[in-house]
N, C-alpha and C. Protein backbone atom coordinates (compact mmCIF):
# COMPACT_ATOMS: atom_id res chain seq x y z
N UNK A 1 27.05 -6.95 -19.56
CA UNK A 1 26.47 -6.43 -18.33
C UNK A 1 24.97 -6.23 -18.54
N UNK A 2 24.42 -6.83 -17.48
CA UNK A 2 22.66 -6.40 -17.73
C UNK A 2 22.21 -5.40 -16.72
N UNK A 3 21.41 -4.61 -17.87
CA UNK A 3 21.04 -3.35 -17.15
C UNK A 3 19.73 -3.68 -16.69
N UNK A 4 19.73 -3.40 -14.98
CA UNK A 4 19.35 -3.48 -13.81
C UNK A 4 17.88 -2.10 -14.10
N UNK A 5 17.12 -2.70 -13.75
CA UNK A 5 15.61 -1.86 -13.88
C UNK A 5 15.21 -2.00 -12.52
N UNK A 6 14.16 -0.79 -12.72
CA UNK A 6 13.10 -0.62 -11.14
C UNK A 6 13.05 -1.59 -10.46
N UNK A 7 12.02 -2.76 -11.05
CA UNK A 7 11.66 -3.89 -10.56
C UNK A 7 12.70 -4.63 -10.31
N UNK A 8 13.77 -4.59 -10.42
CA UNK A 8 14.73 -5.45 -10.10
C UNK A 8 15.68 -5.25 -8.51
N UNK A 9 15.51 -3.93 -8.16
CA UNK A 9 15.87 -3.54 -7.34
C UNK A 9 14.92 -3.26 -5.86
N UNK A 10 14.37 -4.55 -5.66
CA UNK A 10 13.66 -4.54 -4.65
C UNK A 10 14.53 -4.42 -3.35
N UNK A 11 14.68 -3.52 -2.52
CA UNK A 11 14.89 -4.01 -1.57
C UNK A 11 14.43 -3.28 0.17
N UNK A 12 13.38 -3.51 -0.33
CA UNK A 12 12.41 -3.16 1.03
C UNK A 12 10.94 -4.11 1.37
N UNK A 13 11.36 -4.40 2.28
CA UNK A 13 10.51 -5.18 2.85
C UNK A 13 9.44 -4.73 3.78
N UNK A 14 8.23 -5.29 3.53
CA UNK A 14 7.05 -4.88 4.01
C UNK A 14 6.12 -6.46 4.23
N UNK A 15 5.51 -6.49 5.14
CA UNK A 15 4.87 -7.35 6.18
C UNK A 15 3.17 -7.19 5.78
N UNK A 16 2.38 -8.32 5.69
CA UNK A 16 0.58 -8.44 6.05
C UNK A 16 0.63 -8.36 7.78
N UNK A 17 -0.10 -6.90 7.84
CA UNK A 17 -0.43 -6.93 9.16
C UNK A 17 -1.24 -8.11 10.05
N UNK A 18 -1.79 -8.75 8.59
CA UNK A 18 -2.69 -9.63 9.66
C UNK A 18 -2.00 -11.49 9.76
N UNK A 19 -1.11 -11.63 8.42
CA UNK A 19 -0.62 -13.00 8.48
C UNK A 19 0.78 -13.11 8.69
N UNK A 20 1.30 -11.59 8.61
CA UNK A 20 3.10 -12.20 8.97
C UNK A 20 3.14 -12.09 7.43
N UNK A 21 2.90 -12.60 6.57
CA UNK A 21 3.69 -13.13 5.11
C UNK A 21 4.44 -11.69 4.53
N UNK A 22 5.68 -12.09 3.88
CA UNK A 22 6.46 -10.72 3.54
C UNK A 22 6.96 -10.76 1.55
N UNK A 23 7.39 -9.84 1.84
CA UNK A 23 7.23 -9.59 0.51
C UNK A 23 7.91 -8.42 0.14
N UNK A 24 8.97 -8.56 -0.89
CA UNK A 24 10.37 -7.57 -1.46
C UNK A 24 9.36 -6.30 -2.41
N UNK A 25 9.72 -5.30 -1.92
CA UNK A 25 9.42 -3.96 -2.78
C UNK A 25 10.62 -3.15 -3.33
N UNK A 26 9.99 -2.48 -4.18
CA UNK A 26 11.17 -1.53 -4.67
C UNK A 26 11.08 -0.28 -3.61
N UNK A 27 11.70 0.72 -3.50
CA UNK A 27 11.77 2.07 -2.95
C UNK A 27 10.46 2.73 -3.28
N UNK A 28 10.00 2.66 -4.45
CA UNK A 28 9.02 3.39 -4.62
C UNK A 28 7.84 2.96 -4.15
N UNK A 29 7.84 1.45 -4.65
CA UNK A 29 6.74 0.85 -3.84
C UNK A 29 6.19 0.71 -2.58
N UNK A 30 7.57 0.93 -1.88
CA UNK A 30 7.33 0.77 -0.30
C UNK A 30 6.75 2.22 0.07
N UNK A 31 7.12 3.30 -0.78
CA UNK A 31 6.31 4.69 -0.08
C UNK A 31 5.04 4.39 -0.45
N UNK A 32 4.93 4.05 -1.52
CA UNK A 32 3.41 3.92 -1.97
C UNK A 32 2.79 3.06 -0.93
N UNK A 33 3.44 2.03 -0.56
CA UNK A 33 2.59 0.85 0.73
C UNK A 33 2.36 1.53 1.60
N UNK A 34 3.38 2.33 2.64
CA UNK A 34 3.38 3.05 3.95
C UNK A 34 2.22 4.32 3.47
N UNK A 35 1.93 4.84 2.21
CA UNK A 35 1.68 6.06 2.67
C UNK A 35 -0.49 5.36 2.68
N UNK A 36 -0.23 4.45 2.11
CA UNK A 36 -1.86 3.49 1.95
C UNK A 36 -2.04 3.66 3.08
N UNK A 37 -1.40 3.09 4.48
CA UNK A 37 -1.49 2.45 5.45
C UNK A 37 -1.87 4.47 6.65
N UNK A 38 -0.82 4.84 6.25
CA UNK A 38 -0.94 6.36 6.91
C UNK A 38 -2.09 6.96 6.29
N UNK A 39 -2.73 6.57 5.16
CA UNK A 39 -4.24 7.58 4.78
C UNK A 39 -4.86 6.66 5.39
N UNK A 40 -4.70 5.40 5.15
CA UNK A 40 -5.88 4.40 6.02
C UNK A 40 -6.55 5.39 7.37
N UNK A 41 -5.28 5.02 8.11
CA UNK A 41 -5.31 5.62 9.93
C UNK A 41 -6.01 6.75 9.74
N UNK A 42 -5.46 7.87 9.09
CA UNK A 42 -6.36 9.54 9.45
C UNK A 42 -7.56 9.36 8.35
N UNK A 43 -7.66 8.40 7.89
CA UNK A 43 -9.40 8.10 7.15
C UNK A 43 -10.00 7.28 8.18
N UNK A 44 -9.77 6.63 8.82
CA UNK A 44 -10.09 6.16 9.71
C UNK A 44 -10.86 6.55 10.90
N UNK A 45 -9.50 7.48 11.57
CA UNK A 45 -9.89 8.65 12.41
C UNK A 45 -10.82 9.76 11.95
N UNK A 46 -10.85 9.88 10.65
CA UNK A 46 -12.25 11.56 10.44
C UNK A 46 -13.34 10.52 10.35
N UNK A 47 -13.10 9.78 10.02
CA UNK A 47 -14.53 9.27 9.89
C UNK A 47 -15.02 8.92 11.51
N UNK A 48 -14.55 8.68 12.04
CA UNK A 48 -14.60 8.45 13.50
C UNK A 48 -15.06 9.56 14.20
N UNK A 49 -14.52 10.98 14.30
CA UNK A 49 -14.59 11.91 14.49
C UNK A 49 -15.90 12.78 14.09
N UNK A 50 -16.23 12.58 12.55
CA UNK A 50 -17.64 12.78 11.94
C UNK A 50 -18.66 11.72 12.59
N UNK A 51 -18.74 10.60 12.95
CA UNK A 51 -19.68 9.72 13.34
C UNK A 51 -20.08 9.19 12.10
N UNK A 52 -19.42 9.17 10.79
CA UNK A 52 -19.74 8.44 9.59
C UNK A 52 -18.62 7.98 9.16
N UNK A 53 -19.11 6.13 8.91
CA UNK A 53 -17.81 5.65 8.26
C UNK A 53 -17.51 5.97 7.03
N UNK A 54 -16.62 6.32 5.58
CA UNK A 54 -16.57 6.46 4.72
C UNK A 54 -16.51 8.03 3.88
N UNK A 55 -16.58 8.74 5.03
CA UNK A 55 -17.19 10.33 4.27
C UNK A 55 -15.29 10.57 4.17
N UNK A 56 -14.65 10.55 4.64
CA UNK A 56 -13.24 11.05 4.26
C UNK A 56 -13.16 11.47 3.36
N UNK A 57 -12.32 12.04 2.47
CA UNK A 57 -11.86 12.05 1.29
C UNK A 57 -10.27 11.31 1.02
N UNK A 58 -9.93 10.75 2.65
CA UNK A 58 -8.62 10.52 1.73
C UNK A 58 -8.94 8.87 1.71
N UNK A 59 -10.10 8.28 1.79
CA UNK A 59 -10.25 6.91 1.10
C UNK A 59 -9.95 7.13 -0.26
N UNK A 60 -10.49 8.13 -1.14
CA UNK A 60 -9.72 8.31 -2.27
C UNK A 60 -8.23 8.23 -2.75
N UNK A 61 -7.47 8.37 -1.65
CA UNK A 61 -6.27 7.81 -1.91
C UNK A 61 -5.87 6.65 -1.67
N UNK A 62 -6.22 5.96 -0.65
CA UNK A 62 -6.18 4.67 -0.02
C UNK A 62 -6.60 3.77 -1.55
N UNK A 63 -7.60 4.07 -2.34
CA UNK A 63 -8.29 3.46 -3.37
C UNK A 63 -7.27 3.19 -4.03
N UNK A 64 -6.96 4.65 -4.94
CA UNK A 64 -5.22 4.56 -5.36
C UNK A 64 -4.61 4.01 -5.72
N UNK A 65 -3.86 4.35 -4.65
CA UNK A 65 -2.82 3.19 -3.68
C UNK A 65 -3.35 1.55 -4.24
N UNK A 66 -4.33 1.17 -3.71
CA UNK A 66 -4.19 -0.35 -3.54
C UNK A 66 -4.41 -0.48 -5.29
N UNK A 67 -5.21 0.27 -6.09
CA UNK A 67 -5.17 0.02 -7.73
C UNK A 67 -3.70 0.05 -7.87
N UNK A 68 -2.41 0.78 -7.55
CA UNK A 68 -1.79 0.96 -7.63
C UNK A 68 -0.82 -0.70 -7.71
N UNK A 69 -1.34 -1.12 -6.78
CA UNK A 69 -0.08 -2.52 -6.57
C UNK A 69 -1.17 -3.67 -7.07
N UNK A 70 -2.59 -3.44 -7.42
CA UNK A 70 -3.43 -4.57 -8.68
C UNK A 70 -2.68 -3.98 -9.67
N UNK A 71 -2.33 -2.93 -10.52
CA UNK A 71 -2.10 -3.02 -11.89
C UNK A 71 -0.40 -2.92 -12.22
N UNK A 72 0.39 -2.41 -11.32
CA UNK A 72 1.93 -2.64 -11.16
C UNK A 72 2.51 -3.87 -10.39
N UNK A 73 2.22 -4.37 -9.78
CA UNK A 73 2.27 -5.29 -8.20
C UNK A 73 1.57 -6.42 -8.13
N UNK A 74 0.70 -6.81 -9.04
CA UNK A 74 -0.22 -8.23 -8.16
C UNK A 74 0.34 -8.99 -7.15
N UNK A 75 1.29 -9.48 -7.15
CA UNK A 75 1.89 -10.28 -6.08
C UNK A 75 1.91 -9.49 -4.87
N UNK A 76 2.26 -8.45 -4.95
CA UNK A 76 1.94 -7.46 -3.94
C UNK A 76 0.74 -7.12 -3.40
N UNK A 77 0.09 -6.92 -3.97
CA UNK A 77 -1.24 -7.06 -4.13
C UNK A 77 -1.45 -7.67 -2.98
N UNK A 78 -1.88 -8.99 -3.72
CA UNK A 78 -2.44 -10.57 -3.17
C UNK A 78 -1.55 -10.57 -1.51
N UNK A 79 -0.07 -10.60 -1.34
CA UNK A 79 0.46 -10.86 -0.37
C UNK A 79 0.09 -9.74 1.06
N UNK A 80 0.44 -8.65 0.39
CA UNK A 80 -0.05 -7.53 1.09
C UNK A 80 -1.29 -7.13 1.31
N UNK A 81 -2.59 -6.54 0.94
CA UNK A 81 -3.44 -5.98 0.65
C UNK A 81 -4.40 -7.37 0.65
N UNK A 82 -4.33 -8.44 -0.19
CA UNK A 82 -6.19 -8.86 -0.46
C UNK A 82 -6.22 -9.56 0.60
């Protein structure tokens, strides 16, 4: 019997907002994707709100996040994100 690891147990799927192309995540990965995408939006919005792009602080997480799926994820990465 082969014992079944993280990476092996992808099964959540997540979408490039901008090309359609998809791509299998694990459970963990997919919170980590959704929660990129949810600091994106309210970094988005303060900065909007301030009249300066970039002053947020939760681009600091957004940063993260996307180091997160370059140094665990490349394929993820590349499909999702670059």
């Amino acid at each position: 019997m082969t014992k079944q690891t993280n990476t092996d147990n992808k099964t959540e799927e997540r979408k490039n907002r901008f090309t359609g192309q998809s791509i299998m995540l694990t459970k963990e990965e997919s919170i980590i994707h959704d929660r990129l995408f949810i600091n994106e939006l309210a970094a988005t919005l303060e900065d909007k709100a301030a009249g300066v792009d970039g002053t947020s602080k939760l681009w600091d997480k957004v940063r993260k996040d996307i180091n997160y799926f370059r140094k665990n994820n490349a394929e993820a990465y590349m499909v999702l994100l670059d």
